[in-house]
C-alpha atoms as a PDB file:
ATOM      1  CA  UNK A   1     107.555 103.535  90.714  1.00  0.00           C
ATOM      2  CA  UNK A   2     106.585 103.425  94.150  1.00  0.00           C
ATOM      3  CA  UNK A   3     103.415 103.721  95.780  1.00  0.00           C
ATOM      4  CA  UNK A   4     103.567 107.022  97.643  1.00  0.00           C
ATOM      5  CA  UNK A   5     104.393 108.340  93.306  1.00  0.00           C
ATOM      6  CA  UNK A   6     101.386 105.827  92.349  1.00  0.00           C
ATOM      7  CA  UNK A   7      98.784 107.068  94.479  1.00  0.00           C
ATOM      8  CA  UNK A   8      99.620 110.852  93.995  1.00  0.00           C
ATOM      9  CA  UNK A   9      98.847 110.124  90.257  1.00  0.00           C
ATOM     10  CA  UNK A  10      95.852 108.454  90.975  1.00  0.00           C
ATOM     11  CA  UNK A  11      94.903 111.538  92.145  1.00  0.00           C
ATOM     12  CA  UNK A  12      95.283 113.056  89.376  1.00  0.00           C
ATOM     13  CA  UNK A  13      93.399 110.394  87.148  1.00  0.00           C
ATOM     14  CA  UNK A  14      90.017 110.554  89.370  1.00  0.00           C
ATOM     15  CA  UNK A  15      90.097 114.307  89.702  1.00  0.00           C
ATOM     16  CA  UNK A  16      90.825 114.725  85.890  1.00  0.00           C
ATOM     17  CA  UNK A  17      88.163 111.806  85.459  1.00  0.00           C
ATOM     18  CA  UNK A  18      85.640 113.852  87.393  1.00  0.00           C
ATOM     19  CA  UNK A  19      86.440 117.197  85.526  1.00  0.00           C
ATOM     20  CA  UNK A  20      85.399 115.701  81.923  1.00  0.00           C
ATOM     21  CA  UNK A  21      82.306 113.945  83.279  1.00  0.00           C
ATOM     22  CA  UNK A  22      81.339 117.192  84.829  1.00  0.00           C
ATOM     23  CA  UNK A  23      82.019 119.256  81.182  1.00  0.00           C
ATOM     24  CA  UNK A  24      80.288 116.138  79.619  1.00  0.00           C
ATOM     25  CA  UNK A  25      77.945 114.282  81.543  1.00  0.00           C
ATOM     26  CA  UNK A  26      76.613 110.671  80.444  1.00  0.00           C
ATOM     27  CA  UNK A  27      75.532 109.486  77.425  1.00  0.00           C
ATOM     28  CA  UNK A  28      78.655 110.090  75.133  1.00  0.00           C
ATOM     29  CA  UNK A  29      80.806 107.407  73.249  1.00  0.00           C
ATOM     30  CA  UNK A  30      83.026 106.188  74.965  1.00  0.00           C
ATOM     31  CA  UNK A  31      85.963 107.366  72.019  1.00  0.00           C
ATOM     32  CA  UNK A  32      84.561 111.065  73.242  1.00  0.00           C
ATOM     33  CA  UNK A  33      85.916 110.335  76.911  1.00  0.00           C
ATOM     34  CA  UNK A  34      88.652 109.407  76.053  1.00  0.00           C
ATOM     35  CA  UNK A  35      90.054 112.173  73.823  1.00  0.00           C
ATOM     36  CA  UNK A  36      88.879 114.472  76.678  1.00  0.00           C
ATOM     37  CA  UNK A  37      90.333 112.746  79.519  1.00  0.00           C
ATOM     38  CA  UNK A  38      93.782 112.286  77.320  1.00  0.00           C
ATOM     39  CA  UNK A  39      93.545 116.249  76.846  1.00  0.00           C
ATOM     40  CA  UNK A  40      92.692 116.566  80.316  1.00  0.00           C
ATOM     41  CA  UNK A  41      95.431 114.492  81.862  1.00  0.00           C
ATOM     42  CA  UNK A  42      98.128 116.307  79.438  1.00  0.00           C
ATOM     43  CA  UNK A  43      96.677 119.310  80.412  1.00  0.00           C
ATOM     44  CA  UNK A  44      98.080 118.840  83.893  1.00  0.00           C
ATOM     45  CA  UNK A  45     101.645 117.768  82.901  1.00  0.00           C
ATOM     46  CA  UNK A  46     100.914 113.849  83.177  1.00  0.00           C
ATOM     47  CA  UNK A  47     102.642 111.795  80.816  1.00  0.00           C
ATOM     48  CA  UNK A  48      99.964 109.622  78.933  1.00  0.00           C
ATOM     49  CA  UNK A  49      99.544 107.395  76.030  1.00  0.00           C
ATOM     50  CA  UNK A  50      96.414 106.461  74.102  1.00  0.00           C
ATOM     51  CA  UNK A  51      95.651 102.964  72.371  1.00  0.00           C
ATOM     52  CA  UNK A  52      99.097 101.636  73.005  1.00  0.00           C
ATOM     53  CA  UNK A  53      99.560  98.587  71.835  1.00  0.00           C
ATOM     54  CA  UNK A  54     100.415  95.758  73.954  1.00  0.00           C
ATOM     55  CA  UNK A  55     101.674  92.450  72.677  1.00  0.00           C
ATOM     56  CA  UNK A  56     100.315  88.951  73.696  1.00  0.00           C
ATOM     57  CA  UNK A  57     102.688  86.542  74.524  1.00  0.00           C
ATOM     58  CA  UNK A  58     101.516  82.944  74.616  1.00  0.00           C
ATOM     59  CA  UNK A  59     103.887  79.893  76.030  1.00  0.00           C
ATOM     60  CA  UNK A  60     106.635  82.197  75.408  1.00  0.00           C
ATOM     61  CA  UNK A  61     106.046  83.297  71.584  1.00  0.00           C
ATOM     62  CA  UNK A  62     104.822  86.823  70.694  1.00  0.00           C
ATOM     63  CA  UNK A  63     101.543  85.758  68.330  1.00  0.00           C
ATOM     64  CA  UNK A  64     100.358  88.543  65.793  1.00  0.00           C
ATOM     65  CA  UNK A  65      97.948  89.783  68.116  1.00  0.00           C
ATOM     66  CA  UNK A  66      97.941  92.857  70.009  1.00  0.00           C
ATOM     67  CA  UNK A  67      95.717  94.226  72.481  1.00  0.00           C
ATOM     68  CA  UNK A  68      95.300  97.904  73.215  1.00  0.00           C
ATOM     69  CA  UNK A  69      95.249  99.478  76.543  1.00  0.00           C
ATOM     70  CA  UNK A  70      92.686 102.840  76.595  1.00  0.00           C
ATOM     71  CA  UNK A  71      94.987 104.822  78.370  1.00  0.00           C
ATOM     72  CA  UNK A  72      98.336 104.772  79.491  1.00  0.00           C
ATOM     73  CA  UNK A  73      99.369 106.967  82.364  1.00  0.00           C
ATOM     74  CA  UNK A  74     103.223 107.388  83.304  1.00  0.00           C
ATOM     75  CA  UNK A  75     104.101 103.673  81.675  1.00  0.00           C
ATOM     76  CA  UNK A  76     102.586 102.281  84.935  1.00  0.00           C
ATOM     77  CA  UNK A  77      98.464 102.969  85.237  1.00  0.00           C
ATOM     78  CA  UNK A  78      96.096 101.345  82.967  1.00  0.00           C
ATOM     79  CA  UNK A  79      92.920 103.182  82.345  1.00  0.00           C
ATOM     80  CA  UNK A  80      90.225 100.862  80.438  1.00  0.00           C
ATOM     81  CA  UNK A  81      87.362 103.119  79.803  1.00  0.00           C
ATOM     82  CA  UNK A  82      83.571 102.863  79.230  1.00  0.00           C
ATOM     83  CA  UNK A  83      79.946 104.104  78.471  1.00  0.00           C
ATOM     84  CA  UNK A  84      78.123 101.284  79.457  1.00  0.00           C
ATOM     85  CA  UNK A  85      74.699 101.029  81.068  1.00  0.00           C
ATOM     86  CA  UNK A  86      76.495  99.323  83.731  1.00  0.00           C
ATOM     87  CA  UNK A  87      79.780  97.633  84.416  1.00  0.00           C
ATOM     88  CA  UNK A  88      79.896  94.178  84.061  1.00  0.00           C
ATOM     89  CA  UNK A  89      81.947  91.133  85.606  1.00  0.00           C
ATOM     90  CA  UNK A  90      83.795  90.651  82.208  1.00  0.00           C
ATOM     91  CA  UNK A  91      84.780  94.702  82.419  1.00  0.00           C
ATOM     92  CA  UNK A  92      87.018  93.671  85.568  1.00  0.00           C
ATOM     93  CA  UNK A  93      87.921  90.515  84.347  1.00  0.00           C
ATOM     94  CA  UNK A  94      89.676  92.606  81.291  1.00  0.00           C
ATOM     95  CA  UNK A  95      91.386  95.269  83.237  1.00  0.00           C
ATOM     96  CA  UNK A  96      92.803  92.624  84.935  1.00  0.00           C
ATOM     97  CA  UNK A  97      94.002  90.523  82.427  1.00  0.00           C
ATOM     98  CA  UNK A  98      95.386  93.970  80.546  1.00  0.00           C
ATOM     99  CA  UNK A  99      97.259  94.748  83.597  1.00  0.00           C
ATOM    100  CA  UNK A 100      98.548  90.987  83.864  1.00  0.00           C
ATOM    101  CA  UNK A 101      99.991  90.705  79.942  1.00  0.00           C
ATOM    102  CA  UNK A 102     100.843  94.438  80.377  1.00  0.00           C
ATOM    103  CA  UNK A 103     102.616  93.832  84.132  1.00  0.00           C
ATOM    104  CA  UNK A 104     101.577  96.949  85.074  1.00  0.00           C
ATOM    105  CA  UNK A 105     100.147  97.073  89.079  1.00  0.00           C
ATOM    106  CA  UNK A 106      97.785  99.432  89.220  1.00  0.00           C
ATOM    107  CA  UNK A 107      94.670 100.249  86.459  1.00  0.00           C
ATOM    108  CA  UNK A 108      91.077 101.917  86.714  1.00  0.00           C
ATOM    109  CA  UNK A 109      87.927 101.274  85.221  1.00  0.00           C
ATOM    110  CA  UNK A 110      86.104 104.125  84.470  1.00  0.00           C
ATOM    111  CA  UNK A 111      82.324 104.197  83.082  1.00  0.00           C
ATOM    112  CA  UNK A 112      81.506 107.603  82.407  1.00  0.00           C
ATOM    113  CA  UNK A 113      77.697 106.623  81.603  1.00  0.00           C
ATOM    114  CA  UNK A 114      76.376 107.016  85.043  1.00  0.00           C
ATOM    115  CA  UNK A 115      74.962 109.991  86.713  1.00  0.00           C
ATOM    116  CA  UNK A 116      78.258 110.801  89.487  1.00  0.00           C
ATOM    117  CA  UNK A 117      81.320 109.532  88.572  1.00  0.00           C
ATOM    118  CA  UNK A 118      82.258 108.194  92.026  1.00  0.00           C
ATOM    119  CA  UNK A 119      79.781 105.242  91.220  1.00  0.00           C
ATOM    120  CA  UNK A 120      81.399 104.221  87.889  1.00  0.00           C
ATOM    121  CA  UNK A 121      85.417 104.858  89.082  1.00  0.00           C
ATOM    122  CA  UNK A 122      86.979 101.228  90.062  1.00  0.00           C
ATOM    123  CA  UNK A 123      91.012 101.022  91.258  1.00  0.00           C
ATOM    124  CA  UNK A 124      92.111  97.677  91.241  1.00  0.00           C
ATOM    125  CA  UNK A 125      95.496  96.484  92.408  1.00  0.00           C
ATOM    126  CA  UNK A 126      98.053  93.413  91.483  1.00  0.00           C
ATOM    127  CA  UNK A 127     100.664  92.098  93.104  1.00  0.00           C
ATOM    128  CA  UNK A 128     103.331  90.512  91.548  1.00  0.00           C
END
């Protein structure tokens, strides 16, 4: 997919992001944001996937272990989600580690438990 597609879905995400955390506020579970924002997102035609699945390969053998990606938006953004107090090192560290195994460029971290959403939305870009 190319950027130009990339970023106009991005759009999308953060302005769909923004609508549920204005309907909601803070203080939810995070399972609760992400129904909505899955809703939301279909809502306005976006292809997206929750809890997929993602195998982890290690020195070339698939183990019987699976991690699971939030959201999954187009088969090309990851969105990892959360209603934490506050977002930690580690919460990077695993968006970009699922965007890594997944090979997937572009993901967001999202923690909905703050009071404007701007201050909880992270992008976060690989190149491969």
């Amino acid at each position: 997919m190319k950027n130009e597609e990339l970023n106009k879905i991005s759009a999308v995400v953060l302005d769909s992001s923004i609508s549920v955390h204005k309907e909601l506020g803070p203080g939810l579970l995070e399972s609760v944001y992400e129904i909505c924002l899955f809703k939301e997102l279909k809502s306005r035609g976006t292809f997206v996937e929750r809890q997929v699945s993602i195998p982890v390969i290690f020195k070339g053998e698939k183990l019987e272990a699976d991690f699971r990606i939030d959201l999954l938006v187009e088969n090309e953004i990851i969105i990892e989600l959360k209603a934490a107090e506050i977002l930690l090192p580690v919460h990077d560290a695993q968006l970009l580690t699922y965007m890594k195994l997944s090979e997937k460029k572009l993901g967001f971290l999202i923690n909905f438990n703050v009071p404007k959403l701007v201050d909880g939305f992270k992008r976060k870009v690989l190149n491969f």
